[in-house]
Protein backbone atom coordinates (compact mmCIF):
# COMPACT_ATOMS: atom_id res chain seq x y z
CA UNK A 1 73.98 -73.38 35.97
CA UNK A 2 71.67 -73.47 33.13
CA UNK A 3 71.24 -70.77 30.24
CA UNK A 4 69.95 -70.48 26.69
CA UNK A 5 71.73 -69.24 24.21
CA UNK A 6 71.97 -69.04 20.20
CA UNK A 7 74.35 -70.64 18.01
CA UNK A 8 76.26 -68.27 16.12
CA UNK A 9 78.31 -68.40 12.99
CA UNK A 10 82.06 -67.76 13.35
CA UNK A 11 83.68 -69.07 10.72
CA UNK A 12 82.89 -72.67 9.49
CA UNK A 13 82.12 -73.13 12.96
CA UNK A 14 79.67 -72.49 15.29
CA UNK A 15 80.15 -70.59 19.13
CA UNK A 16 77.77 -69.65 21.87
CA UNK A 17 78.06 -66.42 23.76
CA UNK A 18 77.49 -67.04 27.57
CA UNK A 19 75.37 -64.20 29.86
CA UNK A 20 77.78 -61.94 31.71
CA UNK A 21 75.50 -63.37 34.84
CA UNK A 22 77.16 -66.73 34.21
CA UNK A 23 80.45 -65.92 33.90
CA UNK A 24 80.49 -63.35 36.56
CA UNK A 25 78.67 -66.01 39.18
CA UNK A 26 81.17 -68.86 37.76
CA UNK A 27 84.17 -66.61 38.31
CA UNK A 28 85.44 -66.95 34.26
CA UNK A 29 88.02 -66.00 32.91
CA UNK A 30 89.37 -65.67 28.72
CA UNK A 31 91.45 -68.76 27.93
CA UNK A 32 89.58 -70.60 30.51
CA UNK A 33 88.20 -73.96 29.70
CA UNK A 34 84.58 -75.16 30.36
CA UNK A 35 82.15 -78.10 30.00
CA UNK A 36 79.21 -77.51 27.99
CA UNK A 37 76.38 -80.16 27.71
CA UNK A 38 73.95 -79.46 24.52
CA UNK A 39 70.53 -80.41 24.17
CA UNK A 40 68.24 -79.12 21.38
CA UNK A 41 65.42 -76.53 23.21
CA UNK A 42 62.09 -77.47 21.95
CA UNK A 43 58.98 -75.50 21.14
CA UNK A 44 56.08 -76.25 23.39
CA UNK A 45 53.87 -75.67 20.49
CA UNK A 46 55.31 -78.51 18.55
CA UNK A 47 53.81 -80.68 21.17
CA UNK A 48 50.18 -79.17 20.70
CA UNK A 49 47.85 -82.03 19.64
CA UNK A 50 50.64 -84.71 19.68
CA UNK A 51 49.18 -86.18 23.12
CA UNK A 52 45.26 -86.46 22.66
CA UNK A 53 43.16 -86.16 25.91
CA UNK A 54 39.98 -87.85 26.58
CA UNK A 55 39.18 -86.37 29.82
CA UNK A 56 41.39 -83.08 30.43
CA UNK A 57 39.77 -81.53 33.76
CA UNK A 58 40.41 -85.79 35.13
CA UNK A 59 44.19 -85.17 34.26
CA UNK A 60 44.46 -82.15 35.65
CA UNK A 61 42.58 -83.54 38.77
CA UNK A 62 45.49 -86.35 38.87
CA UNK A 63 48.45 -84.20 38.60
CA UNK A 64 47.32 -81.63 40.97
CA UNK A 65 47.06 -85.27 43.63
CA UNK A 66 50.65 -85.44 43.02
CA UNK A 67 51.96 -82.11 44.26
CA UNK A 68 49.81 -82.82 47.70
């Protein structure tokens, strides 16, 4: 399963609180131990300009091809 989630201070560490969906789906219990893989969730609007294009109704014309 995949969820986001904030970091959060505890200490001189930091946690992350899981949705009760998650936990209730994955059957978890306190104590219980887990695998967590991280990955930084980026902004969509950092990525605004970054990628110039020329012709934007031909690119949209190509990627639409590829869901046929």
């Amino acid at each position: 399963m995949q969820a986001k989630s904030k970091l959060r201070r505890w200490g001189n560490s930091f946690g992350v609180v899981l949705p009760k969906e998650i936990v209730e789906k994955e059957g978890l219990k306190e104590g219980e131990e887990v695998e967590i893989s991280v990955r930084k969730a980026s902004d969509i609007k950092q990525l605004f300009g970054k990628y110039p294009f020329k012709n934007l109704q031909l690119q949209k014309e190509r990627m639409r091809k590829g869901w046929e």
